[in-house]
Every structure is written in structure tokens, then in C-alpha cells.
Protein backbone atom coordinates (compact mmCIF):
# COMPACT_ATOMS: atom_id res chain seq x y z
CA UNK A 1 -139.56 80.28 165.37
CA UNK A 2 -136.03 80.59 166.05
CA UNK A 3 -134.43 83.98 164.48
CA UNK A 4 -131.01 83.54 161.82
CA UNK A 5 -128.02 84.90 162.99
CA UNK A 6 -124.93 85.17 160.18
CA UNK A 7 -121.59 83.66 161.72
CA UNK A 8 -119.09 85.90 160.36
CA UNK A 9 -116.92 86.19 163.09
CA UNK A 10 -116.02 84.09 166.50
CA UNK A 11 -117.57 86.75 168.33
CA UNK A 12 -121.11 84.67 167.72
CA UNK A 13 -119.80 81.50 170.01
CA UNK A 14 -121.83 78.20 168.80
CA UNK A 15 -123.32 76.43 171.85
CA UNK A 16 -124.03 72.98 170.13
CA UNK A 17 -125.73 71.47 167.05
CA UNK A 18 -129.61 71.49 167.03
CA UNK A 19 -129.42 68.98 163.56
CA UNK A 20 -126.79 67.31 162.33
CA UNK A 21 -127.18 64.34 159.83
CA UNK A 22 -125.93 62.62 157.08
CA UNK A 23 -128.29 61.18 154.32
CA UNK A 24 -128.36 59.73 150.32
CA UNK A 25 -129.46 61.99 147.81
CA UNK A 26 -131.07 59.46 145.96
CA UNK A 27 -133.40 59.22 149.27
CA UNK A 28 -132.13 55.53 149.26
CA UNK A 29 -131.54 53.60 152.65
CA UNK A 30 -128.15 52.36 150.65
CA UNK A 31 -126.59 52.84 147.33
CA UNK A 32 -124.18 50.86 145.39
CA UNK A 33 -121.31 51.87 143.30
CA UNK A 34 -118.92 49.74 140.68
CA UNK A 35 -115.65 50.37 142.74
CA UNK A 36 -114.08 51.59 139.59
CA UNK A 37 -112.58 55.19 141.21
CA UNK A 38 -115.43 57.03 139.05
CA UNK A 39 -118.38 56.14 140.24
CA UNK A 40 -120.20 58.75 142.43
CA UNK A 41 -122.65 58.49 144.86
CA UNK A 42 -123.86 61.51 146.13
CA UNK A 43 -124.52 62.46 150.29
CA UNK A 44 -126.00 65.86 152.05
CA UNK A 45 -124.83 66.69 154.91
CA UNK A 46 -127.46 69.08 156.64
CA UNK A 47 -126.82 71.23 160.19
CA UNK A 48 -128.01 73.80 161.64
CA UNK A 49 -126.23 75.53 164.40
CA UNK A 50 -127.32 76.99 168.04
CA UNK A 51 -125.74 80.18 169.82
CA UNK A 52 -127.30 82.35 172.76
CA UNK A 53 -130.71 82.13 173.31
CA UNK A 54 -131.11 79.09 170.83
CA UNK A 55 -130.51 81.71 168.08
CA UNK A 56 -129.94 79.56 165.02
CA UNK A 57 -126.71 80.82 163.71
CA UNK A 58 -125.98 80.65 159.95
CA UNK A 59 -122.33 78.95 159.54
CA UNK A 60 -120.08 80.85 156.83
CA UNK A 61 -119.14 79.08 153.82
CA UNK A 62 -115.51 77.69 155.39
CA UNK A 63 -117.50 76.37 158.26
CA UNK A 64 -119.24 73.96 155.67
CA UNK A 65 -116.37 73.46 153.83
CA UNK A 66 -114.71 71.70 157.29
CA UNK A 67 -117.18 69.20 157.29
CA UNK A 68 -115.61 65.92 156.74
CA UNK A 69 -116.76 62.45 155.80
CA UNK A 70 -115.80 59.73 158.06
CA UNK A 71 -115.52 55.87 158.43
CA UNK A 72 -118.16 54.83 161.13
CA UNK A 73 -116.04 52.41 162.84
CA UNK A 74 -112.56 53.81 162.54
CA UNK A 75 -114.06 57.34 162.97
CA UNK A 76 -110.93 58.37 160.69
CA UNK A 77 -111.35 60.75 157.56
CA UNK A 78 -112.65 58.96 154.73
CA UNK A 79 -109.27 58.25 151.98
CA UNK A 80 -107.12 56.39 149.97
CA UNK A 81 -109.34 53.60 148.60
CA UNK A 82 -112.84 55.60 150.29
CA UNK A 83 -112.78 58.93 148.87
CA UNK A 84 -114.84 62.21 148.75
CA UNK A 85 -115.32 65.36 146.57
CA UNK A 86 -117.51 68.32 146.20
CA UNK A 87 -117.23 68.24 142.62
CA UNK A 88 -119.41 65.56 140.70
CA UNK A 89 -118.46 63.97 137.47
CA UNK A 90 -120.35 63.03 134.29
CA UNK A 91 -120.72 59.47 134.70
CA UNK A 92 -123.73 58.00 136.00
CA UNK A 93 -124.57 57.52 139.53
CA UNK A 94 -127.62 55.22 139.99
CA UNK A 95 -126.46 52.05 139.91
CA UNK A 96 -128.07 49.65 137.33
CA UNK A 97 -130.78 47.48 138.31
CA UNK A 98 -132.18 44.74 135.55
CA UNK A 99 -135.09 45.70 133.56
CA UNK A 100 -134.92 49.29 134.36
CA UNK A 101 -133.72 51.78 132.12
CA UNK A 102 -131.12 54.37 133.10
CA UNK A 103 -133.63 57.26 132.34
CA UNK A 104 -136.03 55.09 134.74
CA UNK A 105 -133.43 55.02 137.44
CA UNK A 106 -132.37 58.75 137.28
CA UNK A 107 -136.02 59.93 137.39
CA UNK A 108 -136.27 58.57 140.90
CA UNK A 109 -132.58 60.21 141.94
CA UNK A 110 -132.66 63.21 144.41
CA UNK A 111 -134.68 62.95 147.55
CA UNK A 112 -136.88 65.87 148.16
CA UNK A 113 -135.20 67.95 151.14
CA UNK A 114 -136.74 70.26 153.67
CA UNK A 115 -134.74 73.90 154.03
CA UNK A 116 -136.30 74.77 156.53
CA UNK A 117 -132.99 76.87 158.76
CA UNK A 118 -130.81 73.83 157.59
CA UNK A 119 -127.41 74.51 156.00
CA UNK A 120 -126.50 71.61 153.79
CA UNK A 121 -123.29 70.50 152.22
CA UNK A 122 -123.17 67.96 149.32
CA UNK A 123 -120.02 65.69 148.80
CA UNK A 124 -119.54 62.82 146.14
CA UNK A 125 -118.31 59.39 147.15
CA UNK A 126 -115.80 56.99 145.09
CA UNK A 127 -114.23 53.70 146.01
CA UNK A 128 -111.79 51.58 144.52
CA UNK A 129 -112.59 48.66 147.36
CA UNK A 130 -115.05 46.00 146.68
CA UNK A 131 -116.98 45.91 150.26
CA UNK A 132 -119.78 47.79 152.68
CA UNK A 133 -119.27 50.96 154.34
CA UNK A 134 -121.12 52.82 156.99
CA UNK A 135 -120.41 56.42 156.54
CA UNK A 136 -120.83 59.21 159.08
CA UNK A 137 -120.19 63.40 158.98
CA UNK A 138 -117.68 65.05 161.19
CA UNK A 139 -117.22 68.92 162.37
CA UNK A 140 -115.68 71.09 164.61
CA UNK A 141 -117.04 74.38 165.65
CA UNK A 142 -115.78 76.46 167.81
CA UNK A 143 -113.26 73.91 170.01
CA UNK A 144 -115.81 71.65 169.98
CA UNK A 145 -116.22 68.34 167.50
CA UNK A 146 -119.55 66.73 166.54
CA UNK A 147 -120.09 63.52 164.37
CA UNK A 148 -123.57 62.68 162.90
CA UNK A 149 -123.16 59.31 164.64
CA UNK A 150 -122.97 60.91 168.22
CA UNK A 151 -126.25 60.16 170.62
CA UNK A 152 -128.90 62.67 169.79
CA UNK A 153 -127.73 62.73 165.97
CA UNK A 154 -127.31 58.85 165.55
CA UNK A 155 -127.17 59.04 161.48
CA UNK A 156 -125.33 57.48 158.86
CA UNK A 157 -125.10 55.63 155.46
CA UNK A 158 -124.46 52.69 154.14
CA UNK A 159 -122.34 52.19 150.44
CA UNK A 160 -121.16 48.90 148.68
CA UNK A 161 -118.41 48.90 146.58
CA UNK A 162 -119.02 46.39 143.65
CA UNK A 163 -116.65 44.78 141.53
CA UNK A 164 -116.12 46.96 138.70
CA UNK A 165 -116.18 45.91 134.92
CA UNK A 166 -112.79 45.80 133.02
CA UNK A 167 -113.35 46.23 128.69
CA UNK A 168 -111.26 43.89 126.50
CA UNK A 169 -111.14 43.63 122.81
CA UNK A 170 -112.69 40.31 122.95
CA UNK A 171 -115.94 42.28 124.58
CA UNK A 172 -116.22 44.45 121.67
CA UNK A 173 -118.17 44.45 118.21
CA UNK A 174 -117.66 46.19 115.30
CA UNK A 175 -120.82 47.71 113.29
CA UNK A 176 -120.31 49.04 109.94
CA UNK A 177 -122.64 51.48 108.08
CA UNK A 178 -121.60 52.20 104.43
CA UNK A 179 -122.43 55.60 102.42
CA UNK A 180 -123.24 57.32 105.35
CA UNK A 181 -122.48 60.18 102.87
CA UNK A 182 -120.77 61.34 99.61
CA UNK A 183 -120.30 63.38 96.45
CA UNK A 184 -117.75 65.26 94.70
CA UNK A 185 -114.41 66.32 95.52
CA UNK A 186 -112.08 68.45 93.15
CA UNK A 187 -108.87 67.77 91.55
CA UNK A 188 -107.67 71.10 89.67
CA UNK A 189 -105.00 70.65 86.25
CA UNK A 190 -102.40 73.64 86.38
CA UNK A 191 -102.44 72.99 82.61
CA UNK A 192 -104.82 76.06 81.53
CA UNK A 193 -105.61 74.24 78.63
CA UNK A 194 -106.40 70.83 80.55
CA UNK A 195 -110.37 70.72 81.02
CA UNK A 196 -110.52 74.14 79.60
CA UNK A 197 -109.46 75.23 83.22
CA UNK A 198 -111.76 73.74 85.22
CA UNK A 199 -111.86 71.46 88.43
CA UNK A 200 -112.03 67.95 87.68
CA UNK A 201 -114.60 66.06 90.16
CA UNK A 202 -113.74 62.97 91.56
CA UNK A 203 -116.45 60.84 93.88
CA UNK A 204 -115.95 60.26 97.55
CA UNK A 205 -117.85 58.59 100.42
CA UNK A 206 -117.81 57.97 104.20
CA UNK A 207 -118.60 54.82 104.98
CA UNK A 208 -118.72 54.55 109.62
CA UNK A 209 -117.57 51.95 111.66
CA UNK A 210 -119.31 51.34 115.15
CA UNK A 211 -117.30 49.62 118.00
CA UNK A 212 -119.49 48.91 121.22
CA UNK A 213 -120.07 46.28 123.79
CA UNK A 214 -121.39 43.09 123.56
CA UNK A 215 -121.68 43.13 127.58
CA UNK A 216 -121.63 45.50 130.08
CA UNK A 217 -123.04 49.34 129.59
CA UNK A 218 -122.88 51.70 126.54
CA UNK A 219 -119.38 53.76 125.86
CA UNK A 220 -119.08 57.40 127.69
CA UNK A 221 -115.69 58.51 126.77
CA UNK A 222 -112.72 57.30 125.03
CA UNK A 223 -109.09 58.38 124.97
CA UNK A 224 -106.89 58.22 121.41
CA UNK A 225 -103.62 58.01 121.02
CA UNK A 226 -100.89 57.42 117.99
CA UNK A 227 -103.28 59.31 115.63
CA UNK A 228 -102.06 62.24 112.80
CA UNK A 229 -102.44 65.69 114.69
CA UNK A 230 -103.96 64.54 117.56
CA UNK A 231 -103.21 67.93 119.19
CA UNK A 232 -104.89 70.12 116.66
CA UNK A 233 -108.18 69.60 115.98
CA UNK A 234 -108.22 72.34 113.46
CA UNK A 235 -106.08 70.23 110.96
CA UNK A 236 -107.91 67.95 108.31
CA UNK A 237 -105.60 65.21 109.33
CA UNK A 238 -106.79 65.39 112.72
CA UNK A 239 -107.10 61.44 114.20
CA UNK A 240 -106.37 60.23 110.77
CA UNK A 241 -104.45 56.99 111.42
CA UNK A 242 -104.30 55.36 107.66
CA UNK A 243 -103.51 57.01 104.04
CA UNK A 244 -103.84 53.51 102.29
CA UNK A 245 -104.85 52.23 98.89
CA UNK A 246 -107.08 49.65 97.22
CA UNK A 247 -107.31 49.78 93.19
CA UNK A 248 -105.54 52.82 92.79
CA UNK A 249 -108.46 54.40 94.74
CA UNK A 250 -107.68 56.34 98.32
CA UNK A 251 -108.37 55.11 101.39
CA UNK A 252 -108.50 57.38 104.99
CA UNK A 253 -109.64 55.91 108.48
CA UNK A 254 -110.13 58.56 111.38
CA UNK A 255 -110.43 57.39 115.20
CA UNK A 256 -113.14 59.72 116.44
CA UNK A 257 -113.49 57.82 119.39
CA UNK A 258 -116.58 59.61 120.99
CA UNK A 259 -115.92 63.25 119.33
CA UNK A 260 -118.94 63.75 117.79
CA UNK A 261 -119.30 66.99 115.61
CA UNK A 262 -119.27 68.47 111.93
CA UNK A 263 -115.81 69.05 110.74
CA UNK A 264 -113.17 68.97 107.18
CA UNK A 265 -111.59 65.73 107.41
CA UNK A 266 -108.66 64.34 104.43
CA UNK A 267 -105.46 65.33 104.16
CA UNK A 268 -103.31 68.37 102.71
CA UNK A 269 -103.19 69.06 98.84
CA UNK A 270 -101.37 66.04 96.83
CA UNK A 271 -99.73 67.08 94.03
CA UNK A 272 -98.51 64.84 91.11
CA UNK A 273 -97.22 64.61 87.57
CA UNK A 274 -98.60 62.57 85.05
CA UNK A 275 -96.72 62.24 81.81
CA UNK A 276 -98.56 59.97 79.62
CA UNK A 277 -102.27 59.05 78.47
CA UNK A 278 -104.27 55.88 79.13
CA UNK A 279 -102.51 54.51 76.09
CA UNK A 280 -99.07 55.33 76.84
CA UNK A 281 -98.98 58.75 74.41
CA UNK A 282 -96.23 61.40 75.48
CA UNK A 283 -99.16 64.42 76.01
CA UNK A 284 -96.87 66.86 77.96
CA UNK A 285 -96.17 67.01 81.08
CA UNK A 286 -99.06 67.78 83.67
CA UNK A 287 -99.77 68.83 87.07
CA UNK A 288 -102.86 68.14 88.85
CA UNK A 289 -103.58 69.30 92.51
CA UNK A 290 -105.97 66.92 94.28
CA UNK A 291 -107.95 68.26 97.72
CA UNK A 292 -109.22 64.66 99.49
CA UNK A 293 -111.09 66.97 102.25
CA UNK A 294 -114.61 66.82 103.20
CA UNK A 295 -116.96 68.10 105.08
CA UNK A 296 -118.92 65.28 107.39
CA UNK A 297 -120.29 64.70 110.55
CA UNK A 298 -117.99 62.65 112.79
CA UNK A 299 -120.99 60.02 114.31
CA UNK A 300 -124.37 60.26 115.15
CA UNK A 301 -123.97 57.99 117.45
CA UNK A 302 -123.92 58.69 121.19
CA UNK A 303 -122.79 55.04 122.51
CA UNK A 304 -119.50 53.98 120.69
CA UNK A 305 -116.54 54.34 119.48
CA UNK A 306 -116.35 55.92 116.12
CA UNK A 307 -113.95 55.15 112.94
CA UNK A 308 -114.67 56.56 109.90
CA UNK A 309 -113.38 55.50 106.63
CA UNK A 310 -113.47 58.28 103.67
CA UNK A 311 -113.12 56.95 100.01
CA UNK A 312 -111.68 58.70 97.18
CA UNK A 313 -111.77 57.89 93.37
CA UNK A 314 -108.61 57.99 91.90
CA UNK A 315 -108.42 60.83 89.14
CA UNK A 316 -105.47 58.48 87.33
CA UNK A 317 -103.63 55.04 88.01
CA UNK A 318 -100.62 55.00 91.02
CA UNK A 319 -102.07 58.75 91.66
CA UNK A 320 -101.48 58.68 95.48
CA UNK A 321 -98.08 57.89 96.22
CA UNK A 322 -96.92 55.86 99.29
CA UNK A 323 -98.76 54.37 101.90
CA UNK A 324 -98.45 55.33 105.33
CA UNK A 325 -100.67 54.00 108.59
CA UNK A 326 -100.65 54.70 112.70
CA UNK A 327 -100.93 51.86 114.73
CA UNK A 328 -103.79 53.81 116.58
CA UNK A 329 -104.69 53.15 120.06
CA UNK A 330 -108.14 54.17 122.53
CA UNK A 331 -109.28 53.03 125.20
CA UNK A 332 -112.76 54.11 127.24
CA UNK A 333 -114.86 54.57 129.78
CA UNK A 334 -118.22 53.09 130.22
CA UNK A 335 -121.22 55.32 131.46
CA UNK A 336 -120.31 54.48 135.25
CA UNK A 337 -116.83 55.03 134.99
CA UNK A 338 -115.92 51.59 133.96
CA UNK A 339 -113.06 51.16 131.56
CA UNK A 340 -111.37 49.44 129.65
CA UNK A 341 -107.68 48.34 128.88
CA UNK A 342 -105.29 49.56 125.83
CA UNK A 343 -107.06 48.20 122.53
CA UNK A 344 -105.17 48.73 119.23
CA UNK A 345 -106.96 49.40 115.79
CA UNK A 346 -105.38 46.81 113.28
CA UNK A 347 -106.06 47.46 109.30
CA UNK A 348 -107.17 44.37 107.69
CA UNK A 349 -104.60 43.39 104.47
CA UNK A 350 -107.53 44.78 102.36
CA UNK A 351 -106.98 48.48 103.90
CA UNK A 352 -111.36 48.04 103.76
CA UNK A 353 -111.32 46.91 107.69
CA UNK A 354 -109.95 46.26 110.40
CA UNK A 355 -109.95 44.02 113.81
CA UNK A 356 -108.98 45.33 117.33
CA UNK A 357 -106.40 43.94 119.60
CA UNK A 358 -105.37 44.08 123.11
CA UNK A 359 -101.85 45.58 124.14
């Protein structure tokens, strides 16, 4: 059994390369990616290096990190529209197949690997080009270069780029769930005498609007523009894009996109005067505070793009004052890394809805 020998200086010369290959993870003979720039497929690279005596000597960690991907035929560096990274991503890397389940697929992922003296170094592939590639590994130790395609190593592997999928408006459905949740929300009279000093309570719901797919793969991420405080997500307004009205009643939409989590959600205190009673009687003049904020989960959902749109009763007629709206804008990624283009959330003349266009 050879011995280990740690490589931390160029006084431990490297006569040649006892292993060096290039293989899938997945333990495929070839993968498949959507050449959408996101998609990873993931390679291991494994070595194992010879000095005096056949004396397996143990590379140091910027040894490995020299190891480059190549183009089999070119022999060039793998770039531009071929790419390479140590660092993997969150989207998905098994490739779907029909009538399997991405669970199914990612159950089989990883090929069992043998550590026996080997050194391994993982890189993630991307493309942008639709086409097949034969892949090799490249390295140069001590004035001397070695490829994983050379005689003696003869390995490499194969990766097709596939078209990717590009999301329009016209791909996407909109699923509404009403009274998600609701209850009480509290609009407080500065008049001491008013109520005999006590909050008024006004009813609210949340009523949730899904937008998914009606082809292609389940949502992943989203991006949101053109929304109220869309750079502080401590703010009740944050990704609020209307403050509309229907029956003297209040109406707020929110963009969640996929943020999914338990947060306040309104707008700051309204104040406003009302002079009269329901029959025109001068009463006085009074002040009453509303607080249209909530506490609600954004979505339970996992696989779309959320809107929700908060109600609140109206605690007297032409309460809310002017109506304001964002012409709010997402767009997302799919769970390989597909995406979409700029869709824009249009309110519906009802301020209850709303339709989705491309821009």
C-alpha cells in the first residue's frame, strides 16, 4: 500500500499522475442541462499524485484549485458560453424526465465514490449554447501538464445543452383563495367621550392570489420591482403596490413574489375628520386614527408567485382619502433556472383583481 506524503512545498517533486479522471456526479454516462446560464451539472475530478518511490503525494489545496475544465476537441479552457464554478446554486440539477418526479430524480443523484488515496475536486457546469460537449480535466504539476483525455487516463464527459424555456404572461394562471384569514382591526376616536374611549373594531380579511404555470416547471424565485418600500422589509408598506377603494371599503395588494414568511402588512396610521352624523347632524368635530396593519402569513405556497389582497371595512363613508397604485413588476425563475421575461401586475377597474401583462 503506497504511503501519503503532504505536498507542501516543491521540495516533494511529482513524477507523474497514477489517476487522473473526470466523471458525473450523478454516476450518469451523460447529463443534460436547459442552456439557460443556471442550470448546473455537477463533475469530480479525482487524482492522485506519484513522487519518489511511487510515494503517493497529497496535492495542497491550490494544486486542486489549478485544475481546469477543458473542451475535448479544442483542448482550450472551458468559457464564455461553456462555463464552470466551484460554487453550486439552488436550482435543480437533474434534468426532468416524463413521469418521474423531481424527488424521484434527485434520489438517484450522486454516484457513490471510492476515497481510497484519491484527491477529488468538484466543479459545476452551465451553458448558454444549445449543443453536445465532450468535456475533459486539465493540470499542471510541477512543469509538467496532464489532461484526463491523455493515453493511460483516456476519460471524459459528455453534456447537452437544451433549449431553455422562456415564461410569458400568456403561460401564466392566476388562482385565487378568498378569507385565507381575518378579524378585527382598530380605529381609535381622540374624542374621550366618543365610544367612552375605546377602540372601535373594524373587520378585515386576506384574501391570496396564486400566479403559476400552465406549462413548464413550478416557480423558484422571483424578482419585484416598482413596489412601496421595496428596500425595507421592516415597513408595513413593504411590496404594497395598491391603496385603492371599492364601496368606501379599503383595498391593499402586496407582491410577495416567493417571500414566504409571517409579517405586519397595511399601511401607516390614517387620520381623518368627520364632521357630521349619518344624517347630516353637526355633532362636533372628530378625529379618528385608523391602523389598517395586520399580522398574516405571506403564502403557504412553495410554487408561485404570491399577491395578497387585505380588505378593510370602512369605519365611515369617503374615510380613506385618495387612491394611489404601483404599476408593479416581477419576473422569475423556474426550478432549473429557467425564467421568464418582465410581466406587469395590472388592477382590474374593480380594484378586486387584476390581469398580468408583458413589457
Amino acid at each position: 500500500m503506497n504511503s501519503l506524503t503532504q505536498h507542501k512545498s516543491q521540495s516533494e517533486k511529482i513524477i507523474g499522475l497514477s489517476h487522473f479522471t473526470i466523471s458525473l456526479r450523478s454516476g450518469h454516462p451523460q447529463d443534460h442541462v436547459f442552456a439557460n446560464g443556471n442550470m448546473q451539472v455537477e463533475v469530480v475530478v479525482n487524482i492522485r499524485a506519484s513522487g519518489a518511490d511511487n510515494k503517493t503525494v497529497v496535492l495542497s489545496d491550490e494544486q486542486l484549485n489549478s485544475i481546469q475544465l477543458i473542451d475535448y476537441d479544442s483542448g482550450h479552457k472551458l468559457s464564455g458560453e461553456w462555463s464552470y464554478s466551484s460554487v453550486e446554486n439552488n436550482y435543480a440539477h437533474t434534468f426532468p424526465v416524463i413521469g418521474l418526479s423531481q424527488s424521484t430524480l434527485d434520489s438517484s443523484y450522486k454516484e457513490q465514490l471510492d476515497d481510497t488515496f484519491l484527491q477529488r475536486k468538484f466543479y459545476w457546469v452551465t451553458t448558454t449554447k444549445i449543443e453536445t460537449i465532450q468535456i475533459g480535466a486539465q493540470i499542471s504539476l510541477d512543469q509538467t501538464s496532464y489532461k484526463t483525455t491523455d493515453e493511460g487516463f483516456g476519460t471524459s464527459i459528455i453534456i447537452t445543452g437544451h433549449a431553455p424555456i422562456t415564461y410569458y404572461s400568456a403561460d401564466l394562471k392566476i388562482e385565487e383563495q378568498k378569507d385565507i384569514d381575518s378579524g378585527t382591526y382598530a380605529v381609535h376616536p381622540t374624542d374621550p367621550n366618543a365610544n367612552n374611549g375605546q377602540d372601535l373594531q373594524f373587520k378585515w380579511s386576506q384574501t391570496n392570489f396564486y400566479i403559476t404555470p400552465t406549462k413548464g416547471h413550478p416557480v423558484k424565485d422571483t424578482e419585484v420591482w416598482n413596489v412601496a418600500s421595496g428596500n425595507d422589509p421592516g415597513n408595513v408598506n413593504f411590496r404594497r403596490f395598491t391603496y385603492l377603494t371599492n364601496q368606501d371599503n379599503l383595498y391593499l395588494m402586496f407582491l410577495w413574489g416567493t417571500l414566504k414568511e409571517n409579517r405586519t402588512a397595511g399601511v401607516d396610521t390614517v387620520n381623518v375628520i368627520s364632521k357630521g352624523d349619518d344624517a347630516g347632524r353637526n355633532v362636533g368635530i372628530v378625529v379618528l386614527a385608523a391602523y389598517p396593519e395586520v399580522q398574516i402569513n405571506t403564502t403557504p405556497r412553495d410554487d408561485a408567485i404570491s399577491v395578497s389582497k387585505l380588505y378593510f371595512e370602512a369605519p365611515c363613508p369617503a374615510f380613506w382619502g385618495q387612491e394611489s397604485y404601483f404599476s408593479s413588476t416581477f419576473n422569475f425563475h423556474d426550478i432549473y433556472g429557467n425564467q421568464s421575461g418582465n410581466i406587469e401586475i395590472v388592477v382590474d377597474e374593480d380594484n378586486q383583481s387584476f390581469h398580468l401583462k408583458d413589457v
